[in-house]
C-alpha atoms as a PDB file:
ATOM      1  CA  UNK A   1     -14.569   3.827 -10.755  1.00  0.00           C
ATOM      2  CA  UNK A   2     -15.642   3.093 -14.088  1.00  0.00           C
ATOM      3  CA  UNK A   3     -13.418   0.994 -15.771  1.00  0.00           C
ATOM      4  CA  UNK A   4     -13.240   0.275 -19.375  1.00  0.00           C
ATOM      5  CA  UNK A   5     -10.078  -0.896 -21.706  1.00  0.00           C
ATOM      6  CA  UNK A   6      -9.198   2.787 -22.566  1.00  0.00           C
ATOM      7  CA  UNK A   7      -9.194   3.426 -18.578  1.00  0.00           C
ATOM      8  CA  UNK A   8      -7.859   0.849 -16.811  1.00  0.00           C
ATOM      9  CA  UNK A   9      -8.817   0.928 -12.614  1.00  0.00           C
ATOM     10  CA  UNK A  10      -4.760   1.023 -11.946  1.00  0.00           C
ATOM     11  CA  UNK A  11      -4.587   3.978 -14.023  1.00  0.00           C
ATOM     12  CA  UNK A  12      -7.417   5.343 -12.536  1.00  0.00           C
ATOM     13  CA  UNK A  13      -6.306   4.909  -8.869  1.00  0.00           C
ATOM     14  CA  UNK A  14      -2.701   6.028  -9.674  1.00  0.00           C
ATOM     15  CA  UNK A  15      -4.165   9.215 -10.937  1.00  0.00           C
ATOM     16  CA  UNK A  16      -6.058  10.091  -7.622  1.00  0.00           C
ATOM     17  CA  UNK A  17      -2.948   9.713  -5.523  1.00  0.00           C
ATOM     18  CA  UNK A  18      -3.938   5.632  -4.877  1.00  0.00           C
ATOM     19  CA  UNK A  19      -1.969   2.245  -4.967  1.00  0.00           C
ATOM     20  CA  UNK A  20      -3.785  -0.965  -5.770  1.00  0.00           C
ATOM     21  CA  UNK A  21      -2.832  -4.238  -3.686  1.00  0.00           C
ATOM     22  CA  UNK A  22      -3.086  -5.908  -7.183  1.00  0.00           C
ATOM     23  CA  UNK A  23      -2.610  -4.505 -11.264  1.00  0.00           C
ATOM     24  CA  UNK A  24      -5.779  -6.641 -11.918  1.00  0.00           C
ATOM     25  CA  UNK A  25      -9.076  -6.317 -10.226  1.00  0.00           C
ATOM     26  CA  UNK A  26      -7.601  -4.653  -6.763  1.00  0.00           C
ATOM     27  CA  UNK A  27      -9.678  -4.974  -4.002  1.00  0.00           C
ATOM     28  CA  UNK A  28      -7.630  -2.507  -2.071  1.00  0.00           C
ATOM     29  CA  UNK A  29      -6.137   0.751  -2.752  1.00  0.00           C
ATOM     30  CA  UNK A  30      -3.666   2.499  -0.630  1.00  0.00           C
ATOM     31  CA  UNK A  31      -3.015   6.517  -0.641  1.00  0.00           C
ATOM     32  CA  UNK A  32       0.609   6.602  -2.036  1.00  0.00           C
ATOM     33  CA  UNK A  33       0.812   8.874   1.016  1.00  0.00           C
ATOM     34  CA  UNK A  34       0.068   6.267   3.975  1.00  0.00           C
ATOM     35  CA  UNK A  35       2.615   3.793   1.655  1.00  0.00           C
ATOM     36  CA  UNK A  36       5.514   6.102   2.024  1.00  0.00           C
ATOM     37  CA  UNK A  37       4.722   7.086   5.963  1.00  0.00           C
ATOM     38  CA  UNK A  38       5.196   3.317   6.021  1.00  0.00           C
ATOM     39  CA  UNK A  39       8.041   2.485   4.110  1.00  0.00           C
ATOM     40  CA  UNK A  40       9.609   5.791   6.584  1.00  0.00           C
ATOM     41  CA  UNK A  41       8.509   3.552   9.524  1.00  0.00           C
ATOM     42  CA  UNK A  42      10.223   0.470   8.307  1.00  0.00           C
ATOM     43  CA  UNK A  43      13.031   2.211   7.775  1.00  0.00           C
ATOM     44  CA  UNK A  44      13.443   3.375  11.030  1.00  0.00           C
ATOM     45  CA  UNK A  45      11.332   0.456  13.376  1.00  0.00           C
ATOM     46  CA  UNK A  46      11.130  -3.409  13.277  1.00  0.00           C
ATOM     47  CA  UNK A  47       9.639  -3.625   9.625  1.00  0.00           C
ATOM     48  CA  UNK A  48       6.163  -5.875  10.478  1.00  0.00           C
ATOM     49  CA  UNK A  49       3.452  -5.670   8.544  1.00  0.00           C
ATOM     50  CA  UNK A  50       1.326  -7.546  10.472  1.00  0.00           C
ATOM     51  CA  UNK A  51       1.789  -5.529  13.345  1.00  0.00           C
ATOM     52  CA  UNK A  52       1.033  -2.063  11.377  1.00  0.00           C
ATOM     53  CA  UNK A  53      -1.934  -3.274  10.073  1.00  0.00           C
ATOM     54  CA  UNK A  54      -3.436  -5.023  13.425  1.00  0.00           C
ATOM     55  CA  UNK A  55      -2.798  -1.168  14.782  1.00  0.00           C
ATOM     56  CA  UNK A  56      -4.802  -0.321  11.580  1.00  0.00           C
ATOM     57  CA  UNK A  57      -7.703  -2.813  11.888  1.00  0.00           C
ATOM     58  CA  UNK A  58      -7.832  -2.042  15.916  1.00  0.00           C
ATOM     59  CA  UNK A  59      -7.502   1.862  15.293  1.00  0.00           C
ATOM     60  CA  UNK A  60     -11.013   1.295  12.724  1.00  0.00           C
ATOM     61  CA  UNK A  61     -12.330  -1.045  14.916  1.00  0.00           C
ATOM     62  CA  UNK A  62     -12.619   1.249  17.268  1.00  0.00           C
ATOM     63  CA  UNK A  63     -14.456   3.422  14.752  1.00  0.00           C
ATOM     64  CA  UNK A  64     -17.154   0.902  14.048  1.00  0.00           C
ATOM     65  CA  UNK A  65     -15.498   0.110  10.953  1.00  0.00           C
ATOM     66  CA  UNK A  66     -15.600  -3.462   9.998  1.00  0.00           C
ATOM     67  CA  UNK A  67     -13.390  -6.158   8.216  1.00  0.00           C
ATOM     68  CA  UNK A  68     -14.581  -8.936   6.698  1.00  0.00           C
ATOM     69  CA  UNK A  69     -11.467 -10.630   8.306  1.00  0.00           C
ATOM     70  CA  UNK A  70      -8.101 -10.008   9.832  1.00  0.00           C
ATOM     71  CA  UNK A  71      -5.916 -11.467   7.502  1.00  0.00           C
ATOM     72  CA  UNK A  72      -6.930 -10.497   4.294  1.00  0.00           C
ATOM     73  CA  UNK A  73      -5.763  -6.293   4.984  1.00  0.00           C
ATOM     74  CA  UNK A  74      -2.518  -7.785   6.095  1.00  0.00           C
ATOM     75  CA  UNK A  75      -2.311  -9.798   2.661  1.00  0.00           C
ATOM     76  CA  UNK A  76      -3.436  -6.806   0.334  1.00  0.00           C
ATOM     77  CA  UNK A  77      -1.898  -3.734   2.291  1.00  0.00           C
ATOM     78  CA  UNK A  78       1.306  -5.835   2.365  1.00  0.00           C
ATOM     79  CA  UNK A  79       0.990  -6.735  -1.297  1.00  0.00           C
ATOM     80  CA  UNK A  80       0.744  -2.837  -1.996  1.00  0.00           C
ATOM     81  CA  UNK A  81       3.698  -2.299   0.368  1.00  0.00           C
ATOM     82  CA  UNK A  82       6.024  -4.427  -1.575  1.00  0.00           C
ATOM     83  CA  UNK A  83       5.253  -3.573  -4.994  1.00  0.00           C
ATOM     84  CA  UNK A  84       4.996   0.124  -4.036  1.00  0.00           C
ATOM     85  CA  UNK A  85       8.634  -0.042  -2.778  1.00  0.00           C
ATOM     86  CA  UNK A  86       9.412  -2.067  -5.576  1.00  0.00           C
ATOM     87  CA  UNK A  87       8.394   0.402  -8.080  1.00  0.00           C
ATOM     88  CA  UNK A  88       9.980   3.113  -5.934  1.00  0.00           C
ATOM     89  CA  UNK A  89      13.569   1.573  -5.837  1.00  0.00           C
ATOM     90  CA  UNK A  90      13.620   0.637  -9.416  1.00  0.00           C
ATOM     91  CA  UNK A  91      12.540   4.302 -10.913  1.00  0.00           C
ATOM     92  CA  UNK A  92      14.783   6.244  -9.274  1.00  0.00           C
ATOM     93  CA  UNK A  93      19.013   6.106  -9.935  1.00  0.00           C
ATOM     94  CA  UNK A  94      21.016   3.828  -7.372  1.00  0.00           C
ATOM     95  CA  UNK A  95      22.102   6.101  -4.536  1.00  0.00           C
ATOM     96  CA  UNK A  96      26.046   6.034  -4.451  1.00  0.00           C
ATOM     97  CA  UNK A  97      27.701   6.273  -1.000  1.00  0.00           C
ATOM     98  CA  UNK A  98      30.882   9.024  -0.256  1.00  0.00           C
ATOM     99  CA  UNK A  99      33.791   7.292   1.397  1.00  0.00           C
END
């Protein structure tokens, strides 16, 4: 990315179908995609981030891909999680239930 004032890296991201783990200097970016396959799973399993992204760092391991260390995808992919659900709930109207 090249970033400059007039385009900021979240705007930048969000544009190519990407959530940062932060709005400032994100060292992470998530497909929007792979957020909402997991908020689906949550919805449905034991919500545990740190269990969905061990399955994540073991599935890459095993593609030669390597961390720099275990926790710190937990912290950012769980950081995009939550504000990615966040943003979800709050831009769309309240769902009312039929009785």
């Amino acid at each position: 990315l090249l970033i400059c004032p007039c385009h900021p890296a979240l705007q930048q991201l969000i544009q190519q179908g990407l959530f940062p783990c932060s709005p400032v200097a994100p060292s992470l970016a998530v497909s929007l995609s792979m957020l909402e396959f997991t908020r689906e799973c949550f919805l449905r399993l034991t919500p545990s981030v740190t269990g969905f992204t061990g399955a994540i760092e073991s599935f890459l391991r095993g593609r030669q891909y390597k961390l720099e260390s275990t926790d710190t995808l937990r912290r950012r992919y769980g950081n995009s999680l939550n504000w990615y659900i966040s943003l979800r709930s709050h831009s769309r109207p309240p769902h009312h239930q039929h009785y």
